[in-house]
ModelCIF file with pLDDT and N, C-alpha, C, O atoms, coordinates in Angstrom:
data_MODEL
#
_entry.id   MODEL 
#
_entity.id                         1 
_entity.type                       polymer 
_entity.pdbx_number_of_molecules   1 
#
_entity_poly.entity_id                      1 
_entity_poly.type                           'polypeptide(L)' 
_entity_poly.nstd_linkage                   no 
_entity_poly.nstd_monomer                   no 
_entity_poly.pdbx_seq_one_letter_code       
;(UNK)(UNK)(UNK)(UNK)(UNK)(UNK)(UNK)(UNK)(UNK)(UNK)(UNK)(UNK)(UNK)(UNK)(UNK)(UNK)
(UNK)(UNK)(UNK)(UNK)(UNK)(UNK)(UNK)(UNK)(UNK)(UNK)(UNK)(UNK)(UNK)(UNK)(UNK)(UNK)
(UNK)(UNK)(UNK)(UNK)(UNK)(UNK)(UNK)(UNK)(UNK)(UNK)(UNK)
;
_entity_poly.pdbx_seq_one_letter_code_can   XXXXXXXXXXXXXXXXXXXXXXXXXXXXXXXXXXXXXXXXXXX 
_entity_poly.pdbx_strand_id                 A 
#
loop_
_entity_poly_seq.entity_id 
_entity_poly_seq.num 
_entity_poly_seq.mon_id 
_entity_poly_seq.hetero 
1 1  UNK n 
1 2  UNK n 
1 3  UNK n 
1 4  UNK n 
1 5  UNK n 
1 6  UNK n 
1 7  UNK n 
1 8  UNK n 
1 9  UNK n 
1 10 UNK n 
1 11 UNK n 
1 12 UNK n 
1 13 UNK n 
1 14 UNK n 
1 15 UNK n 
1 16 UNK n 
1 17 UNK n 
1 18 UNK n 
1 19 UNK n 
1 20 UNK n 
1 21 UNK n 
1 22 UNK n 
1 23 UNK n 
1 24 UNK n 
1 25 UNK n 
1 26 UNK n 
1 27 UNK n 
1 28 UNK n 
1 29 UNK n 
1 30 UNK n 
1 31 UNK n 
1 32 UNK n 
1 33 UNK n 
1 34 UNK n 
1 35 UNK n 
1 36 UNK n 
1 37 UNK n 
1 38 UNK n 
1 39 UNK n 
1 40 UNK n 
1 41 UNK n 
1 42 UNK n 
1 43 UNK n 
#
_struct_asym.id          A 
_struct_asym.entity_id   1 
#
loop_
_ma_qa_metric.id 
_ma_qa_metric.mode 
_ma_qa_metric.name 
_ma_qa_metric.software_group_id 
_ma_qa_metric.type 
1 global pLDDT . pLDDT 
2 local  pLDDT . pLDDT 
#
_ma_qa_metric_global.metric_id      1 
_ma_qa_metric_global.metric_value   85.88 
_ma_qa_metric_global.model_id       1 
_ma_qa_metric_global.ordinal_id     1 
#
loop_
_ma_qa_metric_local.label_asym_id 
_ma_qa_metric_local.label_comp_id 
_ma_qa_metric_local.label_seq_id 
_ma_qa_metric_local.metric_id 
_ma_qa_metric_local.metric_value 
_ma_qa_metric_local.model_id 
_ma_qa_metric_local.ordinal_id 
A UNK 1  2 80.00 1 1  
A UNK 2  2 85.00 1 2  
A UNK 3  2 89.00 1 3  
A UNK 4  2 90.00 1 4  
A UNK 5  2 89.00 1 5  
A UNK 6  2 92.00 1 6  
A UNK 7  2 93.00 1 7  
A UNK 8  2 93.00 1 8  
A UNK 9  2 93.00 1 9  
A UNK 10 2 94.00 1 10 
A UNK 11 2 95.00 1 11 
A UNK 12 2 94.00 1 12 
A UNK 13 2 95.00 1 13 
A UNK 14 2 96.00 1 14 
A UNK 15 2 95.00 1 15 
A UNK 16 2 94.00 1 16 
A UNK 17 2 94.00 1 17 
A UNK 18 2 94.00 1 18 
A UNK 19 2 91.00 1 19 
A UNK 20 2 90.00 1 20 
A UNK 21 2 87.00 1 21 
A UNK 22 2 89.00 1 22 
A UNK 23 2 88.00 1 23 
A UNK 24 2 89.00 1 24 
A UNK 25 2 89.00 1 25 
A UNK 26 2 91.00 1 26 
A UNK 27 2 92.00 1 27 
A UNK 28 2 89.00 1 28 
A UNK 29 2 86.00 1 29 
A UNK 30 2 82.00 1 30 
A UNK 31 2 73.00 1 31 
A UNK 32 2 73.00 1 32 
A UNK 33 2 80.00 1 33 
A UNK 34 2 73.00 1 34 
A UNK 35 2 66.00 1 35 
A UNK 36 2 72.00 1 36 
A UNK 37 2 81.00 1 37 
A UNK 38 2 76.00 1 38 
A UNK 39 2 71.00 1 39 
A UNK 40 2 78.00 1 40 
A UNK 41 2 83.00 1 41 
A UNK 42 2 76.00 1 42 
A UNK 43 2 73.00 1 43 
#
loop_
_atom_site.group_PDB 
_atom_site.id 
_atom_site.type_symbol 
_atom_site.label_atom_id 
_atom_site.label_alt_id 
_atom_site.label_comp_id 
_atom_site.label_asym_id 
_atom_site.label_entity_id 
_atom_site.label_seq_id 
_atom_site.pdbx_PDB_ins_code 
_atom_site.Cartn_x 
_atom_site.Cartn_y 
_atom_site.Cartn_z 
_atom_site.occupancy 
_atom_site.B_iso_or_equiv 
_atom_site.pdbx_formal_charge 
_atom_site.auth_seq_id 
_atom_site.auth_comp_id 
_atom_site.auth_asym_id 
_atom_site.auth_atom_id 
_atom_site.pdbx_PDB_model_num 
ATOM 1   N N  . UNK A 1 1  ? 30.824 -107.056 187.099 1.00 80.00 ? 1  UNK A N  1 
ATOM 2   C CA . UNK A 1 1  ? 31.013 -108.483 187.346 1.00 80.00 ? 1  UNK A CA 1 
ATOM 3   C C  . UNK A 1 1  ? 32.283 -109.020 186.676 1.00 80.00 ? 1  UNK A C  1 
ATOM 4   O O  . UNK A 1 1  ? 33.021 -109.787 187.296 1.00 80.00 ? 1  UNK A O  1 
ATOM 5   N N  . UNK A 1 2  ? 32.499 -108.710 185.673 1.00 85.00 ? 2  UNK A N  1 
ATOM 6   C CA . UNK A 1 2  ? 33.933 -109.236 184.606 1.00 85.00 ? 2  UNK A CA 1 
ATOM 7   C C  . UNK A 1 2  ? 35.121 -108.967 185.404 1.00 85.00 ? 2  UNK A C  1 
ATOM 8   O O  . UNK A 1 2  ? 36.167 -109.604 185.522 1.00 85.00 ? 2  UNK A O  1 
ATOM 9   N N  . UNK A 1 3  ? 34.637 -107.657 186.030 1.00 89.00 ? 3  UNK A N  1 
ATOM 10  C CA . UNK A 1 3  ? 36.252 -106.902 187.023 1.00 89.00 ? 3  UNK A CA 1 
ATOM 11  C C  . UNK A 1 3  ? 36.218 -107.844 188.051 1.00 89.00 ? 3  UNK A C  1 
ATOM 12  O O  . UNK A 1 3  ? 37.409 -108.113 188.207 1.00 89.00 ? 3  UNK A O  1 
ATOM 13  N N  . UNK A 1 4  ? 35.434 -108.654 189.025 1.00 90.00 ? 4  UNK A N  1 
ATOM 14  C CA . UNK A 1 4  ? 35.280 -108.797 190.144 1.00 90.00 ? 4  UNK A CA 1 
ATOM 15  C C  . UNK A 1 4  ? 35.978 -110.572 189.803 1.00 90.00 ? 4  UNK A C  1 
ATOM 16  O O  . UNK A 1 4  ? 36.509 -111.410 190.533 1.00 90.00 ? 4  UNK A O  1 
ATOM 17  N N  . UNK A 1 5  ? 35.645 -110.534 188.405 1.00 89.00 ? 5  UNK A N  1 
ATOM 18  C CA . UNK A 1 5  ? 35.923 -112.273 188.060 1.00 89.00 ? 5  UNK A CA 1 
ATOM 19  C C  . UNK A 1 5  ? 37.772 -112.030 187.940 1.00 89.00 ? 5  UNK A C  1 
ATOM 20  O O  . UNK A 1 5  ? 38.599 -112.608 188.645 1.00 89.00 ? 5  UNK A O  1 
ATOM 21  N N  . UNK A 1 6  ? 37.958 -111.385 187.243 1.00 92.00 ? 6  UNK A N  1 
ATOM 22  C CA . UNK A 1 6  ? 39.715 -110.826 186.676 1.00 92.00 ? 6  UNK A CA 1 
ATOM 23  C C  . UNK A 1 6  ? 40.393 -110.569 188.270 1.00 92.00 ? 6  UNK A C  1 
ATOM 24  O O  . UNK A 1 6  ? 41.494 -111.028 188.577 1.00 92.00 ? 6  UNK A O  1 
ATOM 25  N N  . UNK A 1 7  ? 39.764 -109.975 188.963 1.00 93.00 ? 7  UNK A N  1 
ATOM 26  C CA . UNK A 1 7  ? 40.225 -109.421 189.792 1.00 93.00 ? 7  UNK A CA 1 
ATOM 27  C C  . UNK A 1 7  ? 40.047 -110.788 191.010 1.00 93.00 ? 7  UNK A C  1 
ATOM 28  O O  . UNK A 1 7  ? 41.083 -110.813 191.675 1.00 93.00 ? 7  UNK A O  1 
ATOM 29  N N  . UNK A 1 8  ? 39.195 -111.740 191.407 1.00 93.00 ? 8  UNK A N  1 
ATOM 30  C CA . UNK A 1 8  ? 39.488 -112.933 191.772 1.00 93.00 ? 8  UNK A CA 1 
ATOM 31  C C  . UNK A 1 8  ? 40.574 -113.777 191.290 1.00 93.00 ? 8  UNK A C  1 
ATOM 32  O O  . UNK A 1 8  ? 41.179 -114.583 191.997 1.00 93.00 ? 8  UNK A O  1 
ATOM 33  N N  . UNK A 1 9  ? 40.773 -113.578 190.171 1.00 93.00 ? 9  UNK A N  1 
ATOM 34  C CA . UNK A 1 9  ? 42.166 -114.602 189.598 1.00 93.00 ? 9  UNK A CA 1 
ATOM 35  C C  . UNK A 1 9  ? 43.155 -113.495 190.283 1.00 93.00 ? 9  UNK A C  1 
ATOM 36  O O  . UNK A 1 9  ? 43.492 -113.624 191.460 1.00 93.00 ? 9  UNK A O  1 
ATOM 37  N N  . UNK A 1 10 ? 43.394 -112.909 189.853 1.00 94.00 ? 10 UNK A N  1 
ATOM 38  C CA . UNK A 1 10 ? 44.697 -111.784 190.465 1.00 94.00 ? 10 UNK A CA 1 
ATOM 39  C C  . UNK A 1 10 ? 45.084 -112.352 191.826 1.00 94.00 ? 10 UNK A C  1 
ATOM 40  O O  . UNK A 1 10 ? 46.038 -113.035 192.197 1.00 94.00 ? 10 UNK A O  1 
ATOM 41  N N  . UNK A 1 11 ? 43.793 -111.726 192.576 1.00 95.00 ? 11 UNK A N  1 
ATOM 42  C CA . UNK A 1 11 ? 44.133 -112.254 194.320 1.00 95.00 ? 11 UNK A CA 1 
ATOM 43  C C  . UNK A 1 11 ? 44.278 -113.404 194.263 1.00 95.00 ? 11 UNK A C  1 
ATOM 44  O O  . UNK A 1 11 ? 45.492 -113.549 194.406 1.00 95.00 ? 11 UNK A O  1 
ATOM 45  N N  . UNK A 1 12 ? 43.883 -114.255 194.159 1.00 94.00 ? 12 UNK A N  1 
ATOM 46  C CA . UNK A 1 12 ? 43.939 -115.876 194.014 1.00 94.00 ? 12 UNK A CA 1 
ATOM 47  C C  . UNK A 1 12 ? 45.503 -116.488 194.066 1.00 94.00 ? 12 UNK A C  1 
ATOM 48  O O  . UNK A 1 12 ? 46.073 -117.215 194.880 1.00 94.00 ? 12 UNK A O  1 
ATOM 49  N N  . UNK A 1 13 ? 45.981 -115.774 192.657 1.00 95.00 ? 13 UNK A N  1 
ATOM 50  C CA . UNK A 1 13 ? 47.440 -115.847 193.051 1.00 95.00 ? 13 UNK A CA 1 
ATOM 51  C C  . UNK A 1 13 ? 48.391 -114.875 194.060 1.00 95.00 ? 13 UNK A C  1 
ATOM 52  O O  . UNK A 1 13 ? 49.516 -115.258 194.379 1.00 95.00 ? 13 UNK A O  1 
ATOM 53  N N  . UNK A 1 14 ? 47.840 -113.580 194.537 1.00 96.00 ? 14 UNK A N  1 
ATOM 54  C CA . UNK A 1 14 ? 48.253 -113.112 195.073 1.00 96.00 ? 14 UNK A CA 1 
ATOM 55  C C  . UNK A 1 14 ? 48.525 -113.718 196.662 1.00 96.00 ? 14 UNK A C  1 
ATOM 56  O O  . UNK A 1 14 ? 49.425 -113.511 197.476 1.00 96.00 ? 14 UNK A O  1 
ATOM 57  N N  . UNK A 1 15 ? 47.476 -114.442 196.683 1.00 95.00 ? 15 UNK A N  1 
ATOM 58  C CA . UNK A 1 15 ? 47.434 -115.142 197.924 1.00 95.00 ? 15 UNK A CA 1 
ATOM 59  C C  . UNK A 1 15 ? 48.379 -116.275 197.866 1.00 95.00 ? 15 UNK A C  1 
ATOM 60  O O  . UNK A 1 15 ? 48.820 -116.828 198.874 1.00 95.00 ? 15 UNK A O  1 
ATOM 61  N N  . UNK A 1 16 ? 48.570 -116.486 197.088 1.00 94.00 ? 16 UNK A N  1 
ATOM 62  C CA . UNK A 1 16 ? 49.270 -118.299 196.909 1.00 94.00 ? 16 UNK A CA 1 
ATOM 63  C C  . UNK A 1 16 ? 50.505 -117.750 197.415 1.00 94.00 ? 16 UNK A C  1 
ATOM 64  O O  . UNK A 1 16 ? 50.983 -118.301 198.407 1.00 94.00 ? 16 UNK A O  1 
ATOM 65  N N  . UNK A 1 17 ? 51.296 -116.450 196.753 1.00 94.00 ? 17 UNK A N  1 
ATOM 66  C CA . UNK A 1 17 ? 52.436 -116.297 197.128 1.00 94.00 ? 17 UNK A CA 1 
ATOM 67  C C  . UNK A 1 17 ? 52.973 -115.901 198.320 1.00 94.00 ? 17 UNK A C  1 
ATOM 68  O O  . UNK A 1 17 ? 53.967 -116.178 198.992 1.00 94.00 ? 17 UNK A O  1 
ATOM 69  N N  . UNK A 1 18 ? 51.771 -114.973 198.406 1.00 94.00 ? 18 UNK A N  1 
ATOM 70  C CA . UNK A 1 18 ? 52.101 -114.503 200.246 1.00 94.00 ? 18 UNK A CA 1 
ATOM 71  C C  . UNK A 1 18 ? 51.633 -115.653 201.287 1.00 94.00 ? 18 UNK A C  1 
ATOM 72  O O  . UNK A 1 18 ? 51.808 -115.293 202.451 1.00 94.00 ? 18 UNK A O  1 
ATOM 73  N N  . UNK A 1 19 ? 51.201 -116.663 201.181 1.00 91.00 ? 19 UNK A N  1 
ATOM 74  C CA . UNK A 1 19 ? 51.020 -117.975 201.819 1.00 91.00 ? 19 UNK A CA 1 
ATOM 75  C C  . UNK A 1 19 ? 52.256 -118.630 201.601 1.00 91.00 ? 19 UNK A C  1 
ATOM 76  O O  . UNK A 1 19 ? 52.593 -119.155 202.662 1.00 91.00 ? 19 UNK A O  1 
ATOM 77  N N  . UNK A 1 20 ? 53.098 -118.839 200.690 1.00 90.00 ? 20 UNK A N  1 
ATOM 78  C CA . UNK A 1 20 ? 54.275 -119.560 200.457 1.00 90.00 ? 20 UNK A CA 1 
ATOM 79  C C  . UNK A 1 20 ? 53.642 -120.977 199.445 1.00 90.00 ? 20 UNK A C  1 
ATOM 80  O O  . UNK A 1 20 ? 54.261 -122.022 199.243 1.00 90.00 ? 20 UNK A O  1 
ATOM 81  N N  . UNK A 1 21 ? 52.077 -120.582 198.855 1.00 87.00 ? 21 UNK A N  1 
ATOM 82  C CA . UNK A 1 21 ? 51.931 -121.681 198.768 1.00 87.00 ? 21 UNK A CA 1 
ATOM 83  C C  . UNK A 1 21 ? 51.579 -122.880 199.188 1.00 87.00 ? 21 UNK A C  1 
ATOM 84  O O  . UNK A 1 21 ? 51.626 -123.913 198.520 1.00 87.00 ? 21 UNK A O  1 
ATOM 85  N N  . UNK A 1 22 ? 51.149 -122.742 200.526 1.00 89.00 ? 22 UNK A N  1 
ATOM 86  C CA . UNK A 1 22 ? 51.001 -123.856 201.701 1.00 89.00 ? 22 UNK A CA 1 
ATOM 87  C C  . UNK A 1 22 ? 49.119 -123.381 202.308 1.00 89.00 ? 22 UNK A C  1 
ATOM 88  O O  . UNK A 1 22 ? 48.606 -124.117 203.151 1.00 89.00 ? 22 UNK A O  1 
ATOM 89  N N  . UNK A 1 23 ? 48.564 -122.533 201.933 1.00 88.00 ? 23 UNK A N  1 
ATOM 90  C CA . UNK A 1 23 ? 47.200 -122.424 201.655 1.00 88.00 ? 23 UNK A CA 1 
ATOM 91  C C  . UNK A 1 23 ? 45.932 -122.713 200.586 1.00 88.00 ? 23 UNK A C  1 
ATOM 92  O O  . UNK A 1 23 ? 45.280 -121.860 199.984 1.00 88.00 ? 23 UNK A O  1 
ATOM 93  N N  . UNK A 1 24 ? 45.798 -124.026 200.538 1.00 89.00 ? 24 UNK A N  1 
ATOM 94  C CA . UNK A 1 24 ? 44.662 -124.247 199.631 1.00 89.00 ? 24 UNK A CA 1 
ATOM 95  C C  . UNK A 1 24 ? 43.405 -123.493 199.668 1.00 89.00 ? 24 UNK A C  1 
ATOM 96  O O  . UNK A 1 24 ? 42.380 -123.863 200.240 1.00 89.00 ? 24 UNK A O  1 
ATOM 97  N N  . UNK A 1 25 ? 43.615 -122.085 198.819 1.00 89.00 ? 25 UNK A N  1 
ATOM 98  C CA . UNK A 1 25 ? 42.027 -121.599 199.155 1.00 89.00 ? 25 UNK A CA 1 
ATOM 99  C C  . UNK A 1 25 ? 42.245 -120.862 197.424 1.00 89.00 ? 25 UNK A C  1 
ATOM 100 O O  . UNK A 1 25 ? 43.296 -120.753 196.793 1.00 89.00 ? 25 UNK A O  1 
ATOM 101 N N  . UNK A 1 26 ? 40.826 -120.445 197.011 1.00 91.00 ? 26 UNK A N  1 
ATOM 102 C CA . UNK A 1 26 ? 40.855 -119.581 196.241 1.00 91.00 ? 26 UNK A CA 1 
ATOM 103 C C  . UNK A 1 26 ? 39.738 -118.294 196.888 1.00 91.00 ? 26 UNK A C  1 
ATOM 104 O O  . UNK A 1 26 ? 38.730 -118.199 197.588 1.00 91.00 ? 26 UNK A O  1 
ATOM 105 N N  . UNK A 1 27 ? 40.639 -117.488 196.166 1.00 92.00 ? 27 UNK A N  1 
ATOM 106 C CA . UNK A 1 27 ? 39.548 -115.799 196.438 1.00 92.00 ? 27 UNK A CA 1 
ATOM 107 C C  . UNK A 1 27 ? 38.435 -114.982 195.548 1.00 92.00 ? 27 UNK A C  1 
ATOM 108 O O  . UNK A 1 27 ? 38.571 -114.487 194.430 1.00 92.00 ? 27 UNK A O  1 
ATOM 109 N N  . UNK A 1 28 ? 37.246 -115.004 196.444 1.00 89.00 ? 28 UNK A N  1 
ATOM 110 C CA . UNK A 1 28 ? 36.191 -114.575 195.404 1.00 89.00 ? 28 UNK A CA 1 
ATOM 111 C C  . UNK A 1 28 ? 35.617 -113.414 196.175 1.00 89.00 ? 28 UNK A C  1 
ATOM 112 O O  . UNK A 1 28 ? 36.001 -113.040 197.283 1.00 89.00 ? 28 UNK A O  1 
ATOM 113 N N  . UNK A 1 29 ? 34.413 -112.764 195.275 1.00 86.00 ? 29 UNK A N  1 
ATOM 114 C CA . UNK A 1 29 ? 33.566 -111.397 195.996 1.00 86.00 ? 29 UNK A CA 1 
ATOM 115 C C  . UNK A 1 29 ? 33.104 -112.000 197.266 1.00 86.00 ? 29 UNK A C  1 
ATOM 116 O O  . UNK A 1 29 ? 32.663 -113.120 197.521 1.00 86.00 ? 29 UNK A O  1 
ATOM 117 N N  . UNK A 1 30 ? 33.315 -111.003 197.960 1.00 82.00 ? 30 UNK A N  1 
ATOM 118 C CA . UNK A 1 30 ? 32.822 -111.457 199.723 1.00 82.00 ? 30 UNK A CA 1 
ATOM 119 C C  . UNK A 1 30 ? 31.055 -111.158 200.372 1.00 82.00 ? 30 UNK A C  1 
ATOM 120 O O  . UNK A 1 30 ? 30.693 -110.040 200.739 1.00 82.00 ? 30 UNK A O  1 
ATOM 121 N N  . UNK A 1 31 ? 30.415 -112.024 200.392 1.00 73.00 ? 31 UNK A N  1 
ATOM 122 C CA . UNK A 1 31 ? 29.049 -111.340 200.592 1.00 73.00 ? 31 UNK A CA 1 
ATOM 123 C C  . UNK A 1 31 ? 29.129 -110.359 201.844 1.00 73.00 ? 31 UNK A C  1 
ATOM 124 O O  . UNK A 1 31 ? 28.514 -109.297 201.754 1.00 73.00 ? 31 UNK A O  1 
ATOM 125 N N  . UNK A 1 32 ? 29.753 -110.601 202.860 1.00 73.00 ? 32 UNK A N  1 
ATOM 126 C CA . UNK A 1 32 ? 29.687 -109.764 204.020 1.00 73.00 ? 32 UNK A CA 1 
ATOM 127 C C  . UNK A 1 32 ? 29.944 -108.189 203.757 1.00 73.00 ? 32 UNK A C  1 
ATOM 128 O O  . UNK A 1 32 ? 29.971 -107.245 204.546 1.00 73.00 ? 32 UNK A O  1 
ATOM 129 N N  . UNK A 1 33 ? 30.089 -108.242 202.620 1.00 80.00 ? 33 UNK A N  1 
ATOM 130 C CA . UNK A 1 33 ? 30.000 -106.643 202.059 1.00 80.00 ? 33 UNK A CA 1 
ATOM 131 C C  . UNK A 1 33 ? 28.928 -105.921 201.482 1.00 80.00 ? 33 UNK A C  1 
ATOM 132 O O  . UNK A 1 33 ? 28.900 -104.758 201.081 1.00 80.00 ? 33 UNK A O  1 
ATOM 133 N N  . UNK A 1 34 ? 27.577 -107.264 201.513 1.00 73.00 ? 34 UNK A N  1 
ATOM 134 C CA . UNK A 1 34 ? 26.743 -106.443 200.881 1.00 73.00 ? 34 UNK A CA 1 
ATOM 135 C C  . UNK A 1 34 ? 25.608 -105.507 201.599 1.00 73.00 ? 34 UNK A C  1 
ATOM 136 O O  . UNK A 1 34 ? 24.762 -104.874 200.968 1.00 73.00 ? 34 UNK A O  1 
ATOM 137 N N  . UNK A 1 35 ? 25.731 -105.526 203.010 1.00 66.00 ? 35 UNK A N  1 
ATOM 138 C CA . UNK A 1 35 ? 24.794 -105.345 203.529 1.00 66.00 ? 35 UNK A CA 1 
ATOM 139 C C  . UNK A 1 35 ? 25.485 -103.152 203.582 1.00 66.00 ? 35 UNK A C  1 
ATOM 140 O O  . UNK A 1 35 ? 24.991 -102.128 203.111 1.00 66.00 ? 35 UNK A O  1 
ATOM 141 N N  . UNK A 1 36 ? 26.508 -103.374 204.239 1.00 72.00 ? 36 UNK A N  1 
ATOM 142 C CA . UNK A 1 36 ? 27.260 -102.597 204.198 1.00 72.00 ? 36 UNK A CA 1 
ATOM 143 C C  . UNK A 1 36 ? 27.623 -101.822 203.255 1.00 72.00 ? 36 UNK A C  1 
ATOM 144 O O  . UNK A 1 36 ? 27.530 -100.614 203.470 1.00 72.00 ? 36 UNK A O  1 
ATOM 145 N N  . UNK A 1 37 ? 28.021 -102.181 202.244 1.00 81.00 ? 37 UNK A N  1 
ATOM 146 C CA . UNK A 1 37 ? 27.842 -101.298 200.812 1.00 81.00 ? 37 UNK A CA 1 
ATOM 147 C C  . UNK A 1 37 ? 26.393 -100.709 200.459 1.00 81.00 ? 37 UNK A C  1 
ATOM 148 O O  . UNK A 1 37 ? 26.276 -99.656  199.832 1.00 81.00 ? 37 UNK A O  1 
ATOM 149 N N  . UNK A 1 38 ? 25.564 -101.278 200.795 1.00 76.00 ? 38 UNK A N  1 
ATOM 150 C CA . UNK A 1 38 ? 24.218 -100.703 200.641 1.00 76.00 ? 38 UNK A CA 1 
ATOM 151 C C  . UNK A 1 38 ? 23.644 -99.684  201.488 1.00 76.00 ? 38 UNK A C  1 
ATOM 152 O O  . UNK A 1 38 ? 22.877 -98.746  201.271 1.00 76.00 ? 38 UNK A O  1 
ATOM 153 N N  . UNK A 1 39 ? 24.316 -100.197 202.667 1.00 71.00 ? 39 UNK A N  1 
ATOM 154 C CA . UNK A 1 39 ? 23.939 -98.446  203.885 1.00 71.00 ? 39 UNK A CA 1 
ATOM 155 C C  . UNK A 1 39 ? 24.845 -97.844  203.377 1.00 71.00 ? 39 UNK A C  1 
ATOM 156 O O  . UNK A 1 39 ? 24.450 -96.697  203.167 1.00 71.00 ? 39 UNK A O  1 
ATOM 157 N N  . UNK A 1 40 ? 26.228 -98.022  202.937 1.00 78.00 ? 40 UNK A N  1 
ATOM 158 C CA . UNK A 1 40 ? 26.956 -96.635  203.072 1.00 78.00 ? 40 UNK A CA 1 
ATOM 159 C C  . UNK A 1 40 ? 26.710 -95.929  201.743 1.00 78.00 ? 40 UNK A C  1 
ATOM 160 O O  . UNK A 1 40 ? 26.947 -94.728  201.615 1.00 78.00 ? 40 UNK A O  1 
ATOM 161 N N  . UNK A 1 41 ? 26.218 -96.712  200.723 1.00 83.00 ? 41 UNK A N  1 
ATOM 162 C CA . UNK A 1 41 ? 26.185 -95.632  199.521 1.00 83.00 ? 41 UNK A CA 1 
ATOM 163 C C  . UNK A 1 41 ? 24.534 -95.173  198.860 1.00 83.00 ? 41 UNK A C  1 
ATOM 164 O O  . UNK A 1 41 ? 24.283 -94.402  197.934 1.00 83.00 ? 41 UNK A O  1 
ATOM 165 N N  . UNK A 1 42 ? 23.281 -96.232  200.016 1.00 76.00 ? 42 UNK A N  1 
ATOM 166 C CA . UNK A 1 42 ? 22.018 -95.796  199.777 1.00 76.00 ? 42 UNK A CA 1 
ATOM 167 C C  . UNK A 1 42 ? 21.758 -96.525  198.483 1.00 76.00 ? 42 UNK A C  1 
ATOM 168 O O  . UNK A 1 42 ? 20.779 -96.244  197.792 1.00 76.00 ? 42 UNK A O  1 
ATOM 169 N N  . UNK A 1 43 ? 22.407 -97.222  198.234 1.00 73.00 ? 43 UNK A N  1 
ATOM 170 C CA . UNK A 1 43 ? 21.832 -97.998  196.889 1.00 73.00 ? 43 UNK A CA 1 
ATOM 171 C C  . UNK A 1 43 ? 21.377 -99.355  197.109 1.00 73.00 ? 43 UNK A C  1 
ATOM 172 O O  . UNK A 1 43 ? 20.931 -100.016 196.171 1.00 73.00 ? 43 UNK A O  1 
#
């Protein structure tokens, strides 16, 4: 969870720059991954 928080700030700005800046969003863990992570690794 700590990585996923660090690693939201990272992209967050990563996004700002490759937007130019002109995208108000911030980036967090994506639920549409959980269903999927769970079939592919059986956990």
């Amino acid at each position: 969870a700590n990585l996923a928080i660090m690693m939201s700030g990272f992209c967050t700005i990563l996004f700002f720059v490759m937007t130019g800046g002109r995208v108000p969003s911030y980036l967090g863990s994506s639920f549409a991954f959980i269903g999927v992570v769970a079939a592919a690794t059986a956990h």
